[in-house]
C-alpha atoms as a PDB file:
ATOM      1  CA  UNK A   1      25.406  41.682 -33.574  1.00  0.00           C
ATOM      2  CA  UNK A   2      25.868  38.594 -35.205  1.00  0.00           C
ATOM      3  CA  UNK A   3      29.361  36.701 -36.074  1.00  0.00           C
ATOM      4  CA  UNK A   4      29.267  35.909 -39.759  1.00  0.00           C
ATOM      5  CA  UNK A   5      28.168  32.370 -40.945  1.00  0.00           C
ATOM      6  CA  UNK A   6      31.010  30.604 -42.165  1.00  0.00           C
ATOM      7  CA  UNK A   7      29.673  27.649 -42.672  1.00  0.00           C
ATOM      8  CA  UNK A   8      29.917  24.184 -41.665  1.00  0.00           C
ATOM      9  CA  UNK A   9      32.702  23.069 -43.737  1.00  0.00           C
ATOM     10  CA  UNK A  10      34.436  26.088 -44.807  1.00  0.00           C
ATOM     11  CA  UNK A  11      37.166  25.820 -48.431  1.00  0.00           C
ATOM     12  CA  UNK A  12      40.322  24.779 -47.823  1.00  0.00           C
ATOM     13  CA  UNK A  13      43.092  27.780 -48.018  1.00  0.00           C
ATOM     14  CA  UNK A  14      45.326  27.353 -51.419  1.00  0.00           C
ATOM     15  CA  UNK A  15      48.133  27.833 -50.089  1.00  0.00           C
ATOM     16  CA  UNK A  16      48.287  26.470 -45.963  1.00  0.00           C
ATOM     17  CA  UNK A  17      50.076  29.139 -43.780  1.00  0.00           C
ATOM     18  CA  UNK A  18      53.319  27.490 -42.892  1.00  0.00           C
ATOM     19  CA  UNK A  19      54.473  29.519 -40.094  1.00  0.00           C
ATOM     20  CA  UNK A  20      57.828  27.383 -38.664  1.00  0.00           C
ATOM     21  CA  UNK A  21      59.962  25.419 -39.751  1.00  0.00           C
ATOM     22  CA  UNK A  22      62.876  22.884 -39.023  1.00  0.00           C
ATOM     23  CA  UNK A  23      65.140  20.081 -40.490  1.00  0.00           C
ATOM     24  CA  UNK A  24      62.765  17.853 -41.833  1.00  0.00           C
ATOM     25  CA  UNK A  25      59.288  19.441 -39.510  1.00  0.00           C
ATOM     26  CA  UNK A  26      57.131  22.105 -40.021  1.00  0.00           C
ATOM     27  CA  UNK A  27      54.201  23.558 -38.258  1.00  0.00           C
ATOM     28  CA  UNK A  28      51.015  24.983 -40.127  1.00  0.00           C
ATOM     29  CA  UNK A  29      47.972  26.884 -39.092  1.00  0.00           C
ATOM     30  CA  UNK A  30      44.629  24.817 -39.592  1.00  0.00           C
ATOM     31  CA  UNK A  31      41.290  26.773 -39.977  1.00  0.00           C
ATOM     32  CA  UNK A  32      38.178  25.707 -38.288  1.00  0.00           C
ATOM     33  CA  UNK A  33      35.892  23.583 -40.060  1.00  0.00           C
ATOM     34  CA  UNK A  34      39.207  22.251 -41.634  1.00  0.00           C
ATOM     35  CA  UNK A  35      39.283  18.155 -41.508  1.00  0.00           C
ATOM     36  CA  UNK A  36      43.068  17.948 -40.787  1.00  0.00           C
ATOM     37  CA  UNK A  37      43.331  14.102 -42.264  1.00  0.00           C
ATOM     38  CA  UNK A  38      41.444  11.301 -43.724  1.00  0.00           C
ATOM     39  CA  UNK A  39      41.848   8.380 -46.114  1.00  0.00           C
ATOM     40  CA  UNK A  40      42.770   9.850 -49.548  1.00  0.00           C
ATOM     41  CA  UNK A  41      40.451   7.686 -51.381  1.00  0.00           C
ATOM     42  CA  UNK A  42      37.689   8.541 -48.980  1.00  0.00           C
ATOM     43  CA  UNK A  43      38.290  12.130 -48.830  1.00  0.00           C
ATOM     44  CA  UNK A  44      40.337  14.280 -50.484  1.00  0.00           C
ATOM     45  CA  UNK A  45      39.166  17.664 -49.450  1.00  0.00           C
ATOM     46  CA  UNK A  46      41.820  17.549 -46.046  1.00  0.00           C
ATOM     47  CA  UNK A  47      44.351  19.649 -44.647  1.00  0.00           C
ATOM     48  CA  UNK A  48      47.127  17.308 -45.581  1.00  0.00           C
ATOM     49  CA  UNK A  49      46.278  17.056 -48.708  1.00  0.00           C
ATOM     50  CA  UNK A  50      46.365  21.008 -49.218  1.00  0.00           C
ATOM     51  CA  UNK A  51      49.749  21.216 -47.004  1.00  0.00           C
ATOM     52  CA  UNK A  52      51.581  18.493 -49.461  1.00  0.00           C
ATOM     53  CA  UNK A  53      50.213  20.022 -52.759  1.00  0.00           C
ATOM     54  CA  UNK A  54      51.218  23.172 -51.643  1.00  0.00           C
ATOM     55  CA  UNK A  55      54.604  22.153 -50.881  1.00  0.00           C
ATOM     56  CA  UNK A  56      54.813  19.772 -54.265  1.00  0.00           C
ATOM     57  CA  UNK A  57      55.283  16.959 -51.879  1.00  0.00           C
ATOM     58  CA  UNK A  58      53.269  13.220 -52.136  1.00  0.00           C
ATOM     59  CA  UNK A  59      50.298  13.114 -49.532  1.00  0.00           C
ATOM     60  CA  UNK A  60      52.429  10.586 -47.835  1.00  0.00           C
ATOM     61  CA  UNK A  61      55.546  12.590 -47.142  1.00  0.00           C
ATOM     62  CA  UNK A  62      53.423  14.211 -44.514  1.00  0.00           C
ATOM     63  CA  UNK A  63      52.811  13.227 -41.874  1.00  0.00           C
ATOM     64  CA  UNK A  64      50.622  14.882 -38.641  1.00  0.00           C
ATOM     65  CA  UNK A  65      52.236  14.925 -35.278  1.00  0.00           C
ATOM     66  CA  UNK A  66      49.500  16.904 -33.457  1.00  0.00           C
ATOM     67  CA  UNK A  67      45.963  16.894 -34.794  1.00  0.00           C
ATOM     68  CA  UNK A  68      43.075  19.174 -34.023  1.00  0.00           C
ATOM     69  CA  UNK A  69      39.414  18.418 -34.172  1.00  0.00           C
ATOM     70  CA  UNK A  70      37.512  19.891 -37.224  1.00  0.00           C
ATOM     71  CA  UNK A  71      35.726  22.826 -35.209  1.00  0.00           C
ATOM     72  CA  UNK A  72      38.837  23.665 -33.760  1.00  0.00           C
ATOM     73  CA  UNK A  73      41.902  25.950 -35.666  1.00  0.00           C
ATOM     74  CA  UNK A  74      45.473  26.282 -34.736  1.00  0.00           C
ATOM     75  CA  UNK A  75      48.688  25.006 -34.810  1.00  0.00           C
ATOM     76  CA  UNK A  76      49.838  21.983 -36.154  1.00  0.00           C
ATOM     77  CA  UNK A  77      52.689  19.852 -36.198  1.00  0.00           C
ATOM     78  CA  UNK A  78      53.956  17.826 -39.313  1.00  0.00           C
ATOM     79  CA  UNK A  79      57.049  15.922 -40.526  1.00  0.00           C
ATOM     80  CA  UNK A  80      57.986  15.596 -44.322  1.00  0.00           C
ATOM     81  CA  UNK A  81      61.104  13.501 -43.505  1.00  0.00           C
ATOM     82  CA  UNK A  82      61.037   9.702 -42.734  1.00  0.00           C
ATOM     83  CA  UNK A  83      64.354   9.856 -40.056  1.00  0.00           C
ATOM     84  CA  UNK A  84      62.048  13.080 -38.481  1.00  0.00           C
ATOM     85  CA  UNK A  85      58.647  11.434 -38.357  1.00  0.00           C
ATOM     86  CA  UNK A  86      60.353   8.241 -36.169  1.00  0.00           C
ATOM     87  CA  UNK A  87      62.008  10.931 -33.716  1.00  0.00           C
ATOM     88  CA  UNK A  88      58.712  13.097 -33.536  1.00  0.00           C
ATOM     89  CA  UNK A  89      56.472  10.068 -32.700  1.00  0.00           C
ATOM     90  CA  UNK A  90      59.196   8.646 -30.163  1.00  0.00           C
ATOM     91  CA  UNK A  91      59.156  12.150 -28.401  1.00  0.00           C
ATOM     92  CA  UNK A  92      55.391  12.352 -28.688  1.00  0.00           C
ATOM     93  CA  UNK A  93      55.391   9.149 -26.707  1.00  0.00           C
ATOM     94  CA  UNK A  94      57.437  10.321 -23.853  1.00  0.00           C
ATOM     95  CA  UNK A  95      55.236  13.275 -23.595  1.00  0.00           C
ATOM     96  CA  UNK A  96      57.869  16.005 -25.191  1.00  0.00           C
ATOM     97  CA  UNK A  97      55.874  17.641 -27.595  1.00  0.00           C
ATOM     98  CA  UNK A  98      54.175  20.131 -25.141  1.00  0.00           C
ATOM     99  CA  UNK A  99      51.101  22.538 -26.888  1.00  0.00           C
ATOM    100  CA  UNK A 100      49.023  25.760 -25.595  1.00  0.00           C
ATOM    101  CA  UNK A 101      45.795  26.229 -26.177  1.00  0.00           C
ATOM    102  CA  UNK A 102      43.449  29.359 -25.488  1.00  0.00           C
ATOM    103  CA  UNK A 103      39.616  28.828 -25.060  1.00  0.00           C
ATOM    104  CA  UNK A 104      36.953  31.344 -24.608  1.00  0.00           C
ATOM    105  CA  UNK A 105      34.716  29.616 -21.777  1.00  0.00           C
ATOM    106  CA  UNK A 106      31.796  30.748 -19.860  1.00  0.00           C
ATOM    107  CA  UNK A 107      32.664  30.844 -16.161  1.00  0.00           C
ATOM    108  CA  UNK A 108      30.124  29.054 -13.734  1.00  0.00           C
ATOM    109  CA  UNK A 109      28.113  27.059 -16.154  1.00  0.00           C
ATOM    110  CA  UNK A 110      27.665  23.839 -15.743  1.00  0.00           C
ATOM    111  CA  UNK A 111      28.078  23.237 -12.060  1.00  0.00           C
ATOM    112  CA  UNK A 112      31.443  22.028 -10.564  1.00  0.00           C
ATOM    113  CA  UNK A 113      31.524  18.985 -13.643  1.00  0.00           C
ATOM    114  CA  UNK A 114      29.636  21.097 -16.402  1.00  0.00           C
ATOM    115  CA  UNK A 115      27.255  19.554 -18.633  1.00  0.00           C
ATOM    116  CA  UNK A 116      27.996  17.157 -21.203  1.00  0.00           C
ATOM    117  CA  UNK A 117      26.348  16.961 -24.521  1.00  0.00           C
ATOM    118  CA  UNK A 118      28.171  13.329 -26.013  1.00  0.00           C
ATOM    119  CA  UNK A 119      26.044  11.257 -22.842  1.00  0.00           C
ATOM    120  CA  UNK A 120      23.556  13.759 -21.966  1.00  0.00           C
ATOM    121  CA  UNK A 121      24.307  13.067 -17.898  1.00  0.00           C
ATOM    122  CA  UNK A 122      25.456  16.310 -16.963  1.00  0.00           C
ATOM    123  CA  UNK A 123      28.762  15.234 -17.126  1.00  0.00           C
ATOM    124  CA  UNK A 124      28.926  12.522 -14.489  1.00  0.00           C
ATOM    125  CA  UNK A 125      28.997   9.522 -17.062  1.00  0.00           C
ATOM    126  CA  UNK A 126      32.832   8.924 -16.492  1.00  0.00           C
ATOM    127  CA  UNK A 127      33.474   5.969 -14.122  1.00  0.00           C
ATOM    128  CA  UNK A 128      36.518   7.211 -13.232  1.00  0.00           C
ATOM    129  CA  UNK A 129      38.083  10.632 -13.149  1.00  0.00           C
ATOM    130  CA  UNK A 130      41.126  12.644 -14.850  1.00  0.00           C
ATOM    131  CA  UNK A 131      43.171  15.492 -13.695  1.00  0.00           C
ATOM    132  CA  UNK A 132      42.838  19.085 -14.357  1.00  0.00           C
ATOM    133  CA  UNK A 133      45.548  20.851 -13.302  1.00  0.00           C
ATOM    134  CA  UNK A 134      46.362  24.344 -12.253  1.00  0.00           C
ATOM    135  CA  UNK A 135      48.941  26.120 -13.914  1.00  0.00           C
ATOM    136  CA  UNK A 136      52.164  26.156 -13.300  1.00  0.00           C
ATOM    137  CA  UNK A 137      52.520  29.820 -12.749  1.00  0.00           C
ATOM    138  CA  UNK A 138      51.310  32.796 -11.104  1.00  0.00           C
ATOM    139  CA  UNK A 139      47.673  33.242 -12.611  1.00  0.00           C
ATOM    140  CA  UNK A 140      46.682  29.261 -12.422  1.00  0.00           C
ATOM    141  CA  UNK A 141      43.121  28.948 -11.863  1.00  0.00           C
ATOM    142  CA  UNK A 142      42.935  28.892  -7.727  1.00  0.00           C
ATOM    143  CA  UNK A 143      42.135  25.798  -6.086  1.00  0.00           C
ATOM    144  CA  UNK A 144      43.990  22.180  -5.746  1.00  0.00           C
ATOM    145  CA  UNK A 145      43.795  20.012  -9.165  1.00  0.00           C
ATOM    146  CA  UNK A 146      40.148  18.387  -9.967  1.00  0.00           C
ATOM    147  CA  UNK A 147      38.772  15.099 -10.404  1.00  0.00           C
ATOM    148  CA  UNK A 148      36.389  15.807 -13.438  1.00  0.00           C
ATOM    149  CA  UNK A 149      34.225  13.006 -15.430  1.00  0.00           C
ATOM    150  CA  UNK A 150      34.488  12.006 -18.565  1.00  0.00           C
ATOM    151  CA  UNK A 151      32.172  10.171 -21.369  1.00  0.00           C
ATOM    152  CA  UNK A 152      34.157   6.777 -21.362  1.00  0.00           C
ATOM    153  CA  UNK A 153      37.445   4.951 -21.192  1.00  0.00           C
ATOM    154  CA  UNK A 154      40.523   6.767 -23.355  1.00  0.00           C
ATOM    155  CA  UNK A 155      41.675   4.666 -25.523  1.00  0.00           C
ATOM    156  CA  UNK A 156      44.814   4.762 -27.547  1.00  0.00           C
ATOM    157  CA  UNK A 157      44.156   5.482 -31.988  1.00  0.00           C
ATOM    158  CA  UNK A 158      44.635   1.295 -31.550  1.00  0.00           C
ATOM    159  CA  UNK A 159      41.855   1.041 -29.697  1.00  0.00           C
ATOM    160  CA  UNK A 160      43.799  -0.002 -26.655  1.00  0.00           C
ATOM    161  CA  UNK A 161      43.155   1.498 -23.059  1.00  0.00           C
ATOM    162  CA  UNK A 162      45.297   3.793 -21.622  1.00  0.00           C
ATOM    163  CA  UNK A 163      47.655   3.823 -18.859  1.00  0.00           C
ATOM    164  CA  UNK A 164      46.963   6.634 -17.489  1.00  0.00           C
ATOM    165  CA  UNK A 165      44.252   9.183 -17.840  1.00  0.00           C
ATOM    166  CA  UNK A 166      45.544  12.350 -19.646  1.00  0.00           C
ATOM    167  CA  UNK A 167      46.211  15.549 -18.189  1.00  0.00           C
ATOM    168  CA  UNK A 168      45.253  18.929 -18.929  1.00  0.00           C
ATOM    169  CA  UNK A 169      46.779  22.087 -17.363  1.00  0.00           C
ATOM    170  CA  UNK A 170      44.397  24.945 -17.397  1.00  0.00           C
ATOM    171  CA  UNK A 171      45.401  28.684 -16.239  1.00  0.00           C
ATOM    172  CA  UNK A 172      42.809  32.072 -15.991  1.00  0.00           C
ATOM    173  CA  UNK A 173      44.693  34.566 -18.456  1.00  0.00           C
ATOM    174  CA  UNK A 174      41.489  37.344 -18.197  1.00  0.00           C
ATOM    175  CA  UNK A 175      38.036  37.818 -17.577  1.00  0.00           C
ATOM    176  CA  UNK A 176      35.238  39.790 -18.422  1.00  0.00           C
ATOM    177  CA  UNK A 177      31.463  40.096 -17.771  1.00  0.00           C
ATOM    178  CA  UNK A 178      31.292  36.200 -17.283  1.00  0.00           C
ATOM    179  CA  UNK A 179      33.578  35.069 -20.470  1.00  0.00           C
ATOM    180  CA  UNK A 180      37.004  34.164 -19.033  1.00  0.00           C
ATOM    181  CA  UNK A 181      39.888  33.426 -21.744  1.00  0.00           C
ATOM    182  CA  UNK A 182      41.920  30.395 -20.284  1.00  0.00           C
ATOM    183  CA  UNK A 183      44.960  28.366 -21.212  1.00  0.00           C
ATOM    184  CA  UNK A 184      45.225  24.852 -21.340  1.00  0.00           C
ATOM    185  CA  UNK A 185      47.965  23.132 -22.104  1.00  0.00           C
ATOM    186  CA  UNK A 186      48.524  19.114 -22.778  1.00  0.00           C
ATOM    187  CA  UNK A 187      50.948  16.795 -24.357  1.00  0.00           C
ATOM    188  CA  UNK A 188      49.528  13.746 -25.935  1.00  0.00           C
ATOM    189  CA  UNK A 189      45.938  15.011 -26.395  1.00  0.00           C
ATOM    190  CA  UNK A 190      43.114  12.358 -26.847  1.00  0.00           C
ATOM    191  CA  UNK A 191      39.960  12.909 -28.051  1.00  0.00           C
ATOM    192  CA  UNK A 192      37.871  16.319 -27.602  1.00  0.00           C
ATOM    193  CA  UNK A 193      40.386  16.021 -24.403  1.00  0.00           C
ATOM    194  CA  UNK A 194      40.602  19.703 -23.696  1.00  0.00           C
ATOM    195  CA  UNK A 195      36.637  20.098 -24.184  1.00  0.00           C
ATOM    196  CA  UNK A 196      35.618  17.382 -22.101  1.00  0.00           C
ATOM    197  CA  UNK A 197      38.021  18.357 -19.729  1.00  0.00           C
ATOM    198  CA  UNK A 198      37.274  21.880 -18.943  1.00  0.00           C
ATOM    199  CA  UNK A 199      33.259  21.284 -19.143  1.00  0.00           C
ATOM    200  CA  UNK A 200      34.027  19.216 -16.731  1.00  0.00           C
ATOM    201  CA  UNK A 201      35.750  21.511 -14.594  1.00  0.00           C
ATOM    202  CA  UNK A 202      32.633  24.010 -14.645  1.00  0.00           C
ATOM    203  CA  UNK A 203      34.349  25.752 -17.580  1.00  0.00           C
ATOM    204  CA  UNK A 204      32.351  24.688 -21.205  1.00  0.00           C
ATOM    205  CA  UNK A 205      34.032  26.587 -24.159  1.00  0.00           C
ATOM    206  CA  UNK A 206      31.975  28.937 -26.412  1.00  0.00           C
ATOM    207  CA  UNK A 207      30.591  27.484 -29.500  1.00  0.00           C
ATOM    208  CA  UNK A 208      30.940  23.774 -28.090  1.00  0.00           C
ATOM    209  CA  UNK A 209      27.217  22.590 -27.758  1.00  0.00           C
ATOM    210  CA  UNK A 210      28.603  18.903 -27.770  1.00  0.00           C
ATOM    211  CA  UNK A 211      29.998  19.607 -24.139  1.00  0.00           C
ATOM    212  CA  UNK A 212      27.705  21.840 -22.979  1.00  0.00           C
ATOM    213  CA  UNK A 213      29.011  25.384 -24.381  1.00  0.00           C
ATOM    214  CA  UNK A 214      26.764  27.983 -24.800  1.00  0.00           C
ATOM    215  CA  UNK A 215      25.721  28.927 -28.357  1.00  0.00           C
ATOM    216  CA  UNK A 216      26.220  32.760 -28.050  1.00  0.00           C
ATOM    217  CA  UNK A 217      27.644  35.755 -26.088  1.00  0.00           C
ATOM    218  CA  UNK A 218      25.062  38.369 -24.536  1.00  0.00           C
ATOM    219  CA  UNK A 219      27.259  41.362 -23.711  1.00  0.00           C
ATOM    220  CA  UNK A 220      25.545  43.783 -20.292  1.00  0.00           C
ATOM    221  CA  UNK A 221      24.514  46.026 -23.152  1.00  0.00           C
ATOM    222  CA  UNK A 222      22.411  43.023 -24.896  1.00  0.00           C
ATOM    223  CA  UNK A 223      24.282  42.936 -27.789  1.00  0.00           C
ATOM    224  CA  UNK A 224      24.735  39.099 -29.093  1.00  0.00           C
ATOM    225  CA  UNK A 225      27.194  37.618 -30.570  1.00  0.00           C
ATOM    226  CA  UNK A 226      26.521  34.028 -32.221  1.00  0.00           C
ATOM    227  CA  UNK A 227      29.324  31.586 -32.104  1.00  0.00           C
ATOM    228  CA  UNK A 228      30.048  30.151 -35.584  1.00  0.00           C
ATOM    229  CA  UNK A 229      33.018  27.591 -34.519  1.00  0.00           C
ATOM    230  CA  UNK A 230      34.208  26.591 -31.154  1.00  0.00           C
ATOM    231  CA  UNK A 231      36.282  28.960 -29.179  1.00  0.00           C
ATOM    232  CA  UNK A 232      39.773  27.002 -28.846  1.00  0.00           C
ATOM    233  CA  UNK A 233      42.686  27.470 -30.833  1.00  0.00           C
ATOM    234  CA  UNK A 234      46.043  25.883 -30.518  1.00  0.00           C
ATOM    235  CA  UNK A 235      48.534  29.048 -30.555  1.00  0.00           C
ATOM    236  CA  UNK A 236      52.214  27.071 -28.705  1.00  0.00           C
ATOM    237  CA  UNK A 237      53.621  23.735 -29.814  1.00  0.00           C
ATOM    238  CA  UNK A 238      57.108  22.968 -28.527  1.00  0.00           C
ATOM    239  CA  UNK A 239      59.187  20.588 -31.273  1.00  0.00           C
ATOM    240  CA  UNK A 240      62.147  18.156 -29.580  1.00  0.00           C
ATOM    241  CA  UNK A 241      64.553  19.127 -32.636  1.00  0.00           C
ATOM    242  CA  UNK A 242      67.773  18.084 -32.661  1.00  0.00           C
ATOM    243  CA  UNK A 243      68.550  18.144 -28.767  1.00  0.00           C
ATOM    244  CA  UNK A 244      66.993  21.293 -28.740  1.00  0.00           C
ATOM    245  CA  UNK A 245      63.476  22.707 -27.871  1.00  0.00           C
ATOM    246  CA  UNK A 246      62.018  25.047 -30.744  1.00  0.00           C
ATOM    247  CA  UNK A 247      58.998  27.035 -29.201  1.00  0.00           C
ATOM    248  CA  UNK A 248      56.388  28.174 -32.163  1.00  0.00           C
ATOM    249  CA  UNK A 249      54.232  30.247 -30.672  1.00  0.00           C
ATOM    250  CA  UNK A 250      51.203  32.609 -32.637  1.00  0.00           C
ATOM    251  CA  UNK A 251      48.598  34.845 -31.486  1.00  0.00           C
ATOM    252  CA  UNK A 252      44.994  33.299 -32.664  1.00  0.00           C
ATOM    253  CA  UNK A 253      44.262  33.955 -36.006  1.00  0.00           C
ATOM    254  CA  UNK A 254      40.421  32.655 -35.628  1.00  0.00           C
ATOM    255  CA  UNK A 255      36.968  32.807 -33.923  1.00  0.00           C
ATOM    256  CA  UNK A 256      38.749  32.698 -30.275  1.00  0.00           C
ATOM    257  CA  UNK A 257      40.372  36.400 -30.577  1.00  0.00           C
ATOM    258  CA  UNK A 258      37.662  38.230 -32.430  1.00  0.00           C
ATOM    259  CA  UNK A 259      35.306  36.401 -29.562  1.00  0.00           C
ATOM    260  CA  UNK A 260      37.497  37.668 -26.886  1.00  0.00           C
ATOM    261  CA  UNK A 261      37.930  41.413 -28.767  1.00  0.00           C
ATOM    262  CA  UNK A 262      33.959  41.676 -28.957  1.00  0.00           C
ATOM    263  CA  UNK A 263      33.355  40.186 -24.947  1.00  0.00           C
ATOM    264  CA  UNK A 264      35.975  43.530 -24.128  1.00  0.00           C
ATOM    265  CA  UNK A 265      38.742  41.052 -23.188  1.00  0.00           C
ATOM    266  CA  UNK A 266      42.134  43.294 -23.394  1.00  0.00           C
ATOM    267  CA  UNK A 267      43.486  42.239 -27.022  1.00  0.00           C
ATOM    268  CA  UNK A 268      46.912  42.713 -25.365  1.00  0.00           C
ATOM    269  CA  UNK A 269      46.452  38.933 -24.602  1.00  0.00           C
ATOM    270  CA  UNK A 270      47.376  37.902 -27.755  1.00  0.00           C
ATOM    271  CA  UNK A 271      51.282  39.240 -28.024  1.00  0.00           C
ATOM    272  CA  UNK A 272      54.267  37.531 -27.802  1.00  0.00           C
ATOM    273  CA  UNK A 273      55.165  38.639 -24.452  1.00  0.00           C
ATOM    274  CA  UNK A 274      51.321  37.460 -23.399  1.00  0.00           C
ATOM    275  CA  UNK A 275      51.889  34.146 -25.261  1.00  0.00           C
ATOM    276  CA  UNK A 276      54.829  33.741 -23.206  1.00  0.00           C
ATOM    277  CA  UNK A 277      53.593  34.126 -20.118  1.00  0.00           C
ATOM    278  CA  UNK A 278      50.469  32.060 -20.547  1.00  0.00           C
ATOM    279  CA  UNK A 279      53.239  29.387 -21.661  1.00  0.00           C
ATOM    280  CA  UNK A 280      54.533  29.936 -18.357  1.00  0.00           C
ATOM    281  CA  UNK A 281      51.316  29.671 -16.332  1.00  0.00           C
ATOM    282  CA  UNK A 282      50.588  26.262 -17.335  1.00  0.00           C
ATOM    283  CA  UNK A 283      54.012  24.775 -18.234  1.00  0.00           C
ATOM    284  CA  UNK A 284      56.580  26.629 -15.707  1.00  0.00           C
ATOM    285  CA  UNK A 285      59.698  25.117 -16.605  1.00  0.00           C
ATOM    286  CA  UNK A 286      58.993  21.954 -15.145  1.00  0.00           C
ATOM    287  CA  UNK A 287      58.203  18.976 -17.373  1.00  0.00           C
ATOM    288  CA  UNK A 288      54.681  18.243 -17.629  1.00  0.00           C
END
C-alpha cells in the first residue's frame, strides 16, 4: 500500500482553517508542502498571503509568531494587531509561547546520534552539543537528558549566535512494531530544530531523508507504506494573552495520524484528553 502522491508543493487551501482566536491573535492550521512566508514580490503563492486574503486583511497586518518548515503542517501562530504583534514577540523572547509537536519516528535507527543527511557525518558534525530533554511527566522517554550533535552553530534570523543552545523536550506517547509516536515540545524553535534534534537522539522522523528518516513504513505483514511529507505536525501552541494562558490544542489533521492509524498505533492518541496529557509529559506545569 502506497500513501497517495501529493506532490511537492501542494495548492494552497482558499480559505486557511482558522481554528482559535483572541484579541488581536489567531492561530491557523498550515498544510505540508505549504511555504508559510516569503517576500511578496518574490513569492506570492504563501500561507500568509492566503490567511490575509482570506480574512480581507493587507499581507502586512499579519504577522507569524511561530513558523513551520514547508514539509511540516500544523499549528500556527499569527497577530493581525500592531499593540499584539509587540506583546507576542516580547513573550516569544522570554520563552512563553510554549508548542507540542507529535512525530512519527523510527525507534533505534541511527545509533545513539542518528544519521544526518544536511553534513552527511552521521550526525557527529556539531562541535558542541544541545539538550534533549525528557518529559516532564510520567511517560518521558527513560534515561537522563542527551547531549546530541548538531550540523552547525544556531544562529538567531539576524544571523547572530545564540546564547544558548535550544532545547527540545521529547516524551514516548506509543509504540508499535518499531514506529514510536513521540512528543516534543520547544519554545523558540530554530531551524529544522526538532528534526535535527531527535535524529540525533537515535529517533529520525518518518519522511525526513534530510536527517536521516526512513522513506517508508514496512508493516510485519509487508505491507508498505511510502511517506509523502515528513511525519511532524504541530498540534499545542500556548498564547500569553492578556495575563492569561490560552491553550489551542488539535488532533493532527495530516500525514502524522493517517501514518500512525496505518503502523496500528491506537488512534485514541489523538483526543483531547490524549493531547492533554502529552502536553503534560513534556511541559508538566513547570516553565520550560
Amino acid at each position: 500500500m502506497n500513501a497517495p502522491d501529493v506532490g511537492r508543493h501542494p495548492p494552497l487551501p482558499s480559505e486557511p482553517l482558522a481554528l482559535a482566536r483572541g484579541r488581536g491573535w489567531l492561530v491557523a492550521w498550515k498544510p505540508a508542502g505549504a511555504l508559510i512566508d516569503a517576500d511578496p514580490s518574490l513569492e506570492s503563492d504563501t500561507f500568509r498571503a492566503a490567511l490575509a486574503a482570506a480574512l480581507g486583511l493587507p499581507f502586512a497586518a499579519c504577522h507569524p509568531h511561530t513558523r513551520l518548515d514547508r514539509p511540516v503542517a500544523g499549528l500556527t501562530l499569527w497577530s493581525v494587531e500592531r499593540e499584539t504583534r509587540r506583546k507576542l514577540v516580547d513573550a516569544t523572547r522570554r520563552g512563553e509561547v510554549r508548542k507540542l509537536y507529535l512525530a512519527l519516528v523510527k525507534c533505534g535507527e541511527g545509533g545513539e546520534r542518528g544519521e544526518c543527511g544536511e553534513c552527511g557525518k552521521g550526525g557527529k558534525c556539531g562541535e558542541r552539543g544541545d539538550t534533549v530533554k525528557n518529559g516532564a511527566g510520567e511517560g518521558g522517554v527513560s534515561g537522563a537528558p542527551r547531549q546530541v550533535a548538531h550540523a552547525g552553530p544556531w544562529r538567531t534570523r539576524a544571523g547572530r549566535p545564540l546564547q544558548r543552545a535550544p532545547v527540545t523536550r521529547i516524551a514516548e506517547l506509543a509504540s508499535s512494531g518499531g514506529t514510536a509516536l513521540v512528543a516534543a515540545g520547544i519554545t523558540a524553535g530554530k531551524w529544522h530544530q526538532i528534526r535535527m534534534h531527535l535524529a540525533g537522539a537515535g529517533m529520525p522522523i518518518l519522511g525526513d531523508r534530510l536527517h536521516g528518516g526512513t522513506p517508508r513504513l514496512v508493516r510485519a505483514d509487508g505491507a508498505v507504506l511510502a511517506a509523502p511529507v515528513i511525519a511532524l505536525e504541530c498540534v499545542g501552541v500556548e498564547v500569553p494573552d492578556d495575563g492569561r494562558k490560552t491553550l489551542v490544542l488539535e488532533p493532527p489533521r495530516g500525514f502524522v495520524r493517517d501514518g500512525a492509524t496505518w503502523a496500528g498505533l491506537d488512534e485514541g492518541e489523538f483526543n483531547r484528553a490524549a493531547l492533554e496529557r502529552a502536553w503534560q509529559a513534556v511541559w508538566g506545569d513547570g516553565r520550560p
